[in-house]
C-alpha atoms as a PDB file:
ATOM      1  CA  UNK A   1    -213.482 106.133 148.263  1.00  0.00           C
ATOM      2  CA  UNK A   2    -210.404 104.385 148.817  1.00  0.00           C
ATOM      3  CA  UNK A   3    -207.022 105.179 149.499  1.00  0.00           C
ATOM      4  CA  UNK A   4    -203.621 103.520 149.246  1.00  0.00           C
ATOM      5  CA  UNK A   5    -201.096 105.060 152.256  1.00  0.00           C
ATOM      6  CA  UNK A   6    -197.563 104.695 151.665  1.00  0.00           C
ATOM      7  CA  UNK A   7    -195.305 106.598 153.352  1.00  0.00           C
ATOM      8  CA  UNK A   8    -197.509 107.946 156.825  1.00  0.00           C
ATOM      9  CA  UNK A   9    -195.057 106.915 160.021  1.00  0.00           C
ATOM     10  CA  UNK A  10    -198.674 107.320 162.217  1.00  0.00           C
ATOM     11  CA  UNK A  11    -200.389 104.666 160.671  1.00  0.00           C
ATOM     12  CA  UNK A  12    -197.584 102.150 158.787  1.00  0.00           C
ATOM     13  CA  UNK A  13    -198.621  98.822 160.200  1.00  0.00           C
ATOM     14  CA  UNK A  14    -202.170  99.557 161.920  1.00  0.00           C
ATOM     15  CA  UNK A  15    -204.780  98.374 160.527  1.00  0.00           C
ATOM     16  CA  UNK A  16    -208.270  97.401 161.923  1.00  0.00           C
ATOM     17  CA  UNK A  17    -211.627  99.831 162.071  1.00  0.00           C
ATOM     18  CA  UNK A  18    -211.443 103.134 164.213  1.00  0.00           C
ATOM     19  CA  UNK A  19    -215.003 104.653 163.919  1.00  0.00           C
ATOM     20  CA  UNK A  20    -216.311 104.609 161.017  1.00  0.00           C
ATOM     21  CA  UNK A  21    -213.204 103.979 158.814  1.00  0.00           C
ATOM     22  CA  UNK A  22    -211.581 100.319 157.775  1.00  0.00           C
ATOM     23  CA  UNK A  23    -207.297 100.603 157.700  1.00  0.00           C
ATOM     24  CA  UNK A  24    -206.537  97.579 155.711  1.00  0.00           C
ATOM     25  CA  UNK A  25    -202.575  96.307 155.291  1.00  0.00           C
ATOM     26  CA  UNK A  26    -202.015  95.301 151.968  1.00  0.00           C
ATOM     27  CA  UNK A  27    -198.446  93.694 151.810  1.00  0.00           C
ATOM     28  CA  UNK A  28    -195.460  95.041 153.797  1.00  0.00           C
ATOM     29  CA  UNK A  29    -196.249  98.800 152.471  1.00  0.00           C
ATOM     30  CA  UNK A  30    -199.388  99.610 151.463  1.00  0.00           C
ATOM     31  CA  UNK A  31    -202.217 100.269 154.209  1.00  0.00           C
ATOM     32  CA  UNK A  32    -205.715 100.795 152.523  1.00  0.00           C
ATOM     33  CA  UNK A  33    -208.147 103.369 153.831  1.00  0.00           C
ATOM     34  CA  UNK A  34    -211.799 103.106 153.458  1.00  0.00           C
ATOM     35  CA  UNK A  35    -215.122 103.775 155.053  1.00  0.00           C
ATOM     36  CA  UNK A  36    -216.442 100.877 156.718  1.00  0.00           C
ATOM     37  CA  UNK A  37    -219.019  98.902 154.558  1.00  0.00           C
ATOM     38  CA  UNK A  38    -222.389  99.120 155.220  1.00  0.00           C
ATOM     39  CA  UNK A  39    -224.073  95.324 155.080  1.00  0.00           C
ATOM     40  CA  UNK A  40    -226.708  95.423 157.005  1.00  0.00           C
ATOM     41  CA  UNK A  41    -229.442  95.815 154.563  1.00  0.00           C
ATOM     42  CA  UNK A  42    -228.206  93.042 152.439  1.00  0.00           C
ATOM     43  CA  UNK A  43    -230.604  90.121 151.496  1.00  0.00           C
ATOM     44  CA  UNK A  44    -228.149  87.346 150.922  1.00  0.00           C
ATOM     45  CA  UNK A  45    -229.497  84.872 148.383  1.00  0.00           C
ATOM     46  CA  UNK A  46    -228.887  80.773 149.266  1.00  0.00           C
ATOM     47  CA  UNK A  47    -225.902  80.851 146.713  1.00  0.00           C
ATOM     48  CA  UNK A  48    -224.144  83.642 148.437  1.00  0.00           C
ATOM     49  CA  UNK A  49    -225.142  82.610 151.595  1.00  0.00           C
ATOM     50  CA  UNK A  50    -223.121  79.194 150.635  1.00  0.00           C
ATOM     51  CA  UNK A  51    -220.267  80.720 149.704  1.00  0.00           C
ATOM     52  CA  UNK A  52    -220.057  83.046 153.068  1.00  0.00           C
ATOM     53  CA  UNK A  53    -220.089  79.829 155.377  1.00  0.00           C
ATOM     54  CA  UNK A  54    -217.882  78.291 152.927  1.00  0.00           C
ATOM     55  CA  UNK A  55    -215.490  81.471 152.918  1.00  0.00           C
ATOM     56  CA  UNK A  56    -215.916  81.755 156.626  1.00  0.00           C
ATOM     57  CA  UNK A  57    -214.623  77.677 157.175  1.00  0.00           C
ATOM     58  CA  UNK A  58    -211.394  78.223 154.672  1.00  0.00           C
ATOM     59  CA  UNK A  59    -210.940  81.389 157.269  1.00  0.00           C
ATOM     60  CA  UNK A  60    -210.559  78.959 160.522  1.00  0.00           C
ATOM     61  CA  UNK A  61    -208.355  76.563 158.390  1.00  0.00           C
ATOM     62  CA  UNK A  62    -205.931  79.281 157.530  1.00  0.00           C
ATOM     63  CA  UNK A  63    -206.118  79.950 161.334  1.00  0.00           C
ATOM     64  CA  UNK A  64    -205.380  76.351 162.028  1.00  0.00           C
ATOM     65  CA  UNK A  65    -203.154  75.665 159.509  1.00  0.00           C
ATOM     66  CA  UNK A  66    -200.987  78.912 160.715  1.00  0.00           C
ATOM     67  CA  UNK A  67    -200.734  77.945 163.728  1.00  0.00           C
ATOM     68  CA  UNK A  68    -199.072  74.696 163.014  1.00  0.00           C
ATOM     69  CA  UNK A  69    -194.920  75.512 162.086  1.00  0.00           C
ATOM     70  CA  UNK A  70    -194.632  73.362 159.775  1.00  0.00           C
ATOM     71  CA  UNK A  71    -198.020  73.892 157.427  1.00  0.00           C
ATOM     72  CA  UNK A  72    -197.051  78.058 157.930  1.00  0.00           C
ATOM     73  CA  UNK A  73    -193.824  76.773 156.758  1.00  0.00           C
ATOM     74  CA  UNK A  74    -195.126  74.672 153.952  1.00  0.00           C
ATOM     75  CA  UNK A  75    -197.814  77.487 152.768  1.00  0.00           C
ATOM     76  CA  UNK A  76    -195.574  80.396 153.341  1.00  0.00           C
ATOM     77  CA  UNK A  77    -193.228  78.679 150.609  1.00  0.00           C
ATOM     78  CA  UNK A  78    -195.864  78.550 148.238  1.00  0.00           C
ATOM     79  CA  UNK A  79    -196.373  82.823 148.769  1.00  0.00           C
ATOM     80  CA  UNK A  80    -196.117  84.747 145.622  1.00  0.00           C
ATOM     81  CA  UNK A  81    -195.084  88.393 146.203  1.00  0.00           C
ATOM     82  CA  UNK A  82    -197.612  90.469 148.484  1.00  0.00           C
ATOM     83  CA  UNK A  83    -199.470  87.173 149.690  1.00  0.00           C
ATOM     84  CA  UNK A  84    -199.093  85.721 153.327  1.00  0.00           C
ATOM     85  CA  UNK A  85    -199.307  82.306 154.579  1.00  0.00           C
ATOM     86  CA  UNK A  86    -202.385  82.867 155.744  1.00  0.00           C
ATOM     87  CA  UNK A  87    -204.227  83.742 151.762  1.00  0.00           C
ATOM     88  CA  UNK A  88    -202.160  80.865 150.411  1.00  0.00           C
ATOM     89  CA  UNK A  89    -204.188  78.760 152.947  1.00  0.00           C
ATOM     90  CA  UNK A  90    -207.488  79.877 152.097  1.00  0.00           C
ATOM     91  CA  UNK A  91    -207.047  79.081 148.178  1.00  0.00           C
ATOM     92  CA  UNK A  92    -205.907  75.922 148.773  1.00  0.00           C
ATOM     93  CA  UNK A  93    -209.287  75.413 150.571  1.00  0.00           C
ATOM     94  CA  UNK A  94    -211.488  77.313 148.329  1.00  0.00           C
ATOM     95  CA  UNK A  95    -209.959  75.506 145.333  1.00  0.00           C
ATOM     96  CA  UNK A  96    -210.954  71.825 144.891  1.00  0.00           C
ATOM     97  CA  UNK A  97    -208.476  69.321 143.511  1.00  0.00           C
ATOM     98  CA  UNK A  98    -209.215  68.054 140.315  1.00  0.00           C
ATOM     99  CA  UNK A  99    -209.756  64.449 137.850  1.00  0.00           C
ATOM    100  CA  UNK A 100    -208.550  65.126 134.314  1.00  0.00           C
ATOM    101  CA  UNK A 101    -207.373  61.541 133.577  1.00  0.00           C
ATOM    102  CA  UNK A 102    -208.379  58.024 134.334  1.00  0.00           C
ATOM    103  CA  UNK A 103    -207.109  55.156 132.541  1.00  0.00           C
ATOM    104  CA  UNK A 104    -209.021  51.506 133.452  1.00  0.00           C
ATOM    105  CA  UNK A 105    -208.009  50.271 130.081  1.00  0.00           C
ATOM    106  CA  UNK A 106    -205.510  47.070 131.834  1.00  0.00           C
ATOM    107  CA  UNK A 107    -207.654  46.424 134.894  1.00  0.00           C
ATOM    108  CA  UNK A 108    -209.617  42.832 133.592  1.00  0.00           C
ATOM    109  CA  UNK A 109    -210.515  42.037 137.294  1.00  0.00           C
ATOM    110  CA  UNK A 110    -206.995  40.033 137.825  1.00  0.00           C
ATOM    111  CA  UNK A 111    -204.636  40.972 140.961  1.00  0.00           C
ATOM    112  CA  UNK A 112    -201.701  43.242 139.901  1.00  0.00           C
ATOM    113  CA  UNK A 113    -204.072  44.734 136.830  1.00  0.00           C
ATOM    114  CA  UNK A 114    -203.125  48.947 136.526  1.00  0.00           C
ATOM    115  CA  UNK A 115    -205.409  51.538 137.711  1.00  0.00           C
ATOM    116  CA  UNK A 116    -204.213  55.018 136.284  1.00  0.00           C
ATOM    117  CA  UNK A 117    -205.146  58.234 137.350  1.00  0.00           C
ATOM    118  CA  UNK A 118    -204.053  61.844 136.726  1.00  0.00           C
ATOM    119  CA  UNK A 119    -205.331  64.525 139.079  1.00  0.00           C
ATOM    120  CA  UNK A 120    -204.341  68.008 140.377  1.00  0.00           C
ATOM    121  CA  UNK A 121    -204.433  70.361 142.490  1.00  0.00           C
ATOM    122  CA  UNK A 122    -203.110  74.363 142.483  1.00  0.00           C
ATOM    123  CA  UNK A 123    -201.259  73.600 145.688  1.00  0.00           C
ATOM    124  CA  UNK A 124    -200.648  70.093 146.446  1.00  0.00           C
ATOM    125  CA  UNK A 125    -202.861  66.326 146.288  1.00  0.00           C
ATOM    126  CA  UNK A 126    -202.812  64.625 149.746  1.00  0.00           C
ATOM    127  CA  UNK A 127    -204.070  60.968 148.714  1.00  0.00           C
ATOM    128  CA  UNK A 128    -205.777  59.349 145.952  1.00  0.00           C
ATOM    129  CA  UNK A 129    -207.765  56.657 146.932  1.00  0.00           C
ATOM    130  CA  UNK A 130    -209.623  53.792 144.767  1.00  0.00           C
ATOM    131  CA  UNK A 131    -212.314  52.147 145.768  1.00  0.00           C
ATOM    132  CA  UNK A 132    -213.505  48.538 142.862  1.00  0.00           C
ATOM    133  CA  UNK A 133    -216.768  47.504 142.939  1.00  0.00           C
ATOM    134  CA  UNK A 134    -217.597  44.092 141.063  1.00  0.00           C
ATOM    135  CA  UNK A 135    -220.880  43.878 138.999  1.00  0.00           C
ATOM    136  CA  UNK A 136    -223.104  43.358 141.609  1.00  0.00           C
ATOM    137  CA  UNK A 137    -222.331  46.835 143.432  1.00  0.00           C
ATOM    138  CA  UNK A 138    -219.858  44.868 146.277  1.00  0.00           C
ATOM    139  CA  UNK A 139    -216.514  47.165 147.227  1.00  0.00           C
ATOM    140  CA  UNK A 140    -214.113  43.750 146.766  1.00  0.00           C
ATOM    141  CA  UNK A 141    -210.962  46.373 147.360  1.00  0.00           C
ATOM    142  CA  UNK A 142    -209.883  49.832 148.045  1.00  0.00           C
ATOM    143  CA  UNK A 143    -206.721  51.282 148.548  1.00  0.00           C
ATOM    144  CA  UNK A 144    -204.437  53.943 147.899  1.00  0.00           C
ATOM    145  CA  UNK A 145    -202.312  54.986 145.039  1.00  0.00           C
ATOM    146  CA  UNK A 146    -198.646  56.036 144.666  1.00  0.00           C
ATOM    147  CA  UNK A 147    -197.592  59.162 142.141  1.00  0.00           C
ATOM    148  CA  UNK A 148    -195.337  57.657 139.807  1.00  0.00           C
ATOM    149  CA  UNK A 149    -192.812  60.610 139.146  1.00  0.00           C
ATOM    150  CA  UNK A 150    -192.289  59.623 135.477  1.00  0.00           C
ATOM    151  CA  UNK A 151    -195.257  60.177 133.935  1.00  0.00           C
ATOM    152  CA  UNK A 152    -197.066  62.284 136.712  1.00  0.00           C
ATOM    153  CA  UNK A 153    -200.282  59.458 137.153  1.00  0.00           C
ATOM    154  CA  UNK A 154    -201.240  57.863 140.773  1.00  0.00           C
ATOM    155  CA  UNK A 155    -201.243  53.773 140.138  1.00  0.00           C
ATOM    156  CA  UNK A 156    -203.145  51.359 142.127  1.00  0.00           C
ATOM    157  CA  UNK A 157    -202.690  47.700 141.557  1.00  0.00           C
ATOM    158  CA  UNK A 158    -205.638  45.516 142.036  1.00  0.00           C
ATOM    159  CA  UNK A 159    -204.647  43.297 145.263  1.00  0.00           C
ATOM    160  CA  UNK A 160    -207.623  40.691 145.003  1.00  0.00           C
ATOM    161  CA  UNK A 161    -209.332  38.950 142.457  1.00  0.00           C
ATOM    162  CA  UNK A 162    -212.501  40.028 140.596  1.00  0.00           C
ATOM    163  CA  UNK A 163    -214.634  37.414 138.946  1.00  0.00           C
ATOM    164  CA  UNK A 164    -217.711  39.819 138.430  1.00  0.00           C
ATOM    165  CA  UNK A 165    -215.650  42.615 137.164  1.00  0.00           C
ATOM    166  CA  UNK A 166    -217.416  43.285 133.662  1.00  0.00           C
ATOM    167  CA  UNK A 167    -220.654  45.561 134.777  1.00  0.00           C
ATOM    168  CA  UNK A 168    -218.709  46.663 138.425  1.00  0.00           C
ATOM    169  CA  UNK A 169    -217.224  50.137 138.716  1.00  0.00           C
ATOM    170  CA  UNK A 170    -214.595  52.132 139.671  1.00  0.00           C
ATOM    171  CA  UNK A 171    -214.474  54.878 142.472  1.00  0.00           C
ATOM    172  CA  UNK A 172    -211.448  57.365 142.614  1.00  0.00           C
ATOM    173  CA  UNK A 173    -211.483  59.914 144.973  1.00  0.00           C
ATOM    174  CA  UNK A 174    -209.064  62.617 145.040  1.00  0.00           C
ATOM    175  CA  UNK A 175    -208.177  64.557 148.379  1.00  0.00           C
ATOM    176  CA  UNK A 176    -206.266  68.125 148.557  1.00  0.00           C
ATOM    177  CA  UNK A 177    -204.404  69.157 151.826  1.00  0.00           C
ATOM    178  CA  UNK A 178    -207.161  70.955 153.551  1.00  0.00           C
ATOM    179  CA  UNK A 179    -209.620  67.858 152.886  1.00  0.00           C
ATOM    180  CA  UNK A 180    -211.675  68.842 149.880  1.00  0.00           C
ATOM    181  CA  UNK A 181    -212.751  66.093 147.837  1.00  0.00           C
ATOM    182  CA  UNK A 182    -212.719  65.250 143.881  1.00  0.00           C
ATOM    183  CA  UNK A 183    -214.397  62.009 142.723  1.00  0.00           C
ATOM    184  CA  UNK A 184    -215.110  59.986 139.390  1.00  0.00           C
ATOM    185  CA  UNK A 185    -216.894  56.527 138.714  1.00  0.00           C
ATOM    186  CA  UNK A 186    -216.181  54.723 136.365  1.00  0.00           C
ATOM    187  CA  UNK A 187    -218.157  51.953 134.827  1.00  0.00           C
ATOM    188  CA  UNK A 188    -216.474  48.815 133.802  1.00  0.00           C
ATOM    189  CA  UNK A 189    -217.413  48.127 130.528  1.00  0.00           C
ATOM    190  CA  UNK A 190    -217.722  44.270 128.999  1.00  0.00           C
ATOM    191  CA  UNK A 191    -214.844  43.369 126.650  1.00  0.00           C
END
C-alpha cells in the first residue's frame, strides 16, 4: 500500500527507510509512504540484469554531472515541473541519441564534397563525427561536423582526396552529452 503525505509538519522533507517503511519525496510536496520492497528472492534474468548495471551507471553520472555548477545548471534548465536536475540527468543517459537522416548524395570522393547528416537527441548532441573509408577499407579522413542552423543537418566537407571512393564507406557516429553513442555506415555506391 502506498500513500501520498501532504500536509504532515513531522515528516515534510524526510525521506529515507526507518524500519521497515520507505518515505519517498516526490517533488517539493508530496512524500510517498510505503513498505520497503522485498527483493531478495528475485532471480534477475541477463536482460534485467543489463538494465540494473546500466540504471545503476546513469545513477553515478547524475551524481557527477550534479556536482559540476554548470551541468546542474544546464540540466536543471531542462526540468519540467516535479523533476530535479538530478532525473533530467539520468534520461539523458538512459536515452541514446539518434540517426534519422544521412545524405552522401554530393560526396564523389573530391575535397570540399557535402556530407549531410540529421541526428537527435531528447536533450542535447555533443559531436558528430565522420569517419570515410575508400574502397579498400582505408580511413583516408575523419573529422567533425558543424550544425548548420538553417536546415537543422551537421555538414562535413571532405578535406582530402579520394580516388577509390566508389565501393568505400561512410562512418557517422553520433555522441549525446553523457557519452552514449549512435552510429550508421554507409556504403558508397558506384555512379
Amino acid at each position: 500500500m502506498i500513500t501520498s503525505v501532504t500536509e504532515n509538519p513531522l515528516i515534510k522533507g524526510y525521506h529515507g527507510t526507518f524500519a521497515n517503511v520507505v518515505h519517498r519525496r516526490w517533488g517539493d510536496q508530496h512524500v510517498i509512504v510505503q513498505k520497503r520492497p522485498d527483493f531478495s528472492n528475485v532471480k534477475w534474468c541477463k536482460a534485467q540484469k543489463a538494465n540494473r548495471r546500466r540504471f545503476s551507471d546513469a545513477m553515478a553520472y547524475a551524481r557527477k554531472a550534479i556536482a559540476d555548477p554548470e551541468m546542474r545548471a544546464w540540466y536543471t534548465m531542462r526540468a519540467k515541473p516535479g523533476q530535479t536536475a538530478c532525473n533530467v540527468a539520468v534520461a539523458d543517459f538512459m536515452l541514446r541519441p539518434e540517426i534519422t537522416k544521412t545524405d552522401i548524395s554530393e560526396y564523389h570522393g573530391s575535397k570540399g564534397d557535402p556530407i549531410r547528416v540529421k541526428a537527435r537527441d531528447r536533450y542535447a548532441i555533443a559531436s558528430v563525427l565522420v569517419f570515410v573509408y575508400n574502397a579498400l577499407g582505408i580511413e583516408v579522413e575523419s573529422g567533425l561536423a558543424t550544425r548548420s542552423l538553417s536546415d537543422g543537418y551537421w555538414y562535413y566537407r571532405a578535406q582530402d582526396d579520394n580516388p577509390l571512393w566508389q565501393g568505400g564507406r561512410i562512418l557517422f557516429k553520433v555522441c549525446d552529452t553523457p557519452g552514449n553513442v549512435a552510429t550508421e555506415i554507409l556504403p558508397v555506391l558506384r555512379t
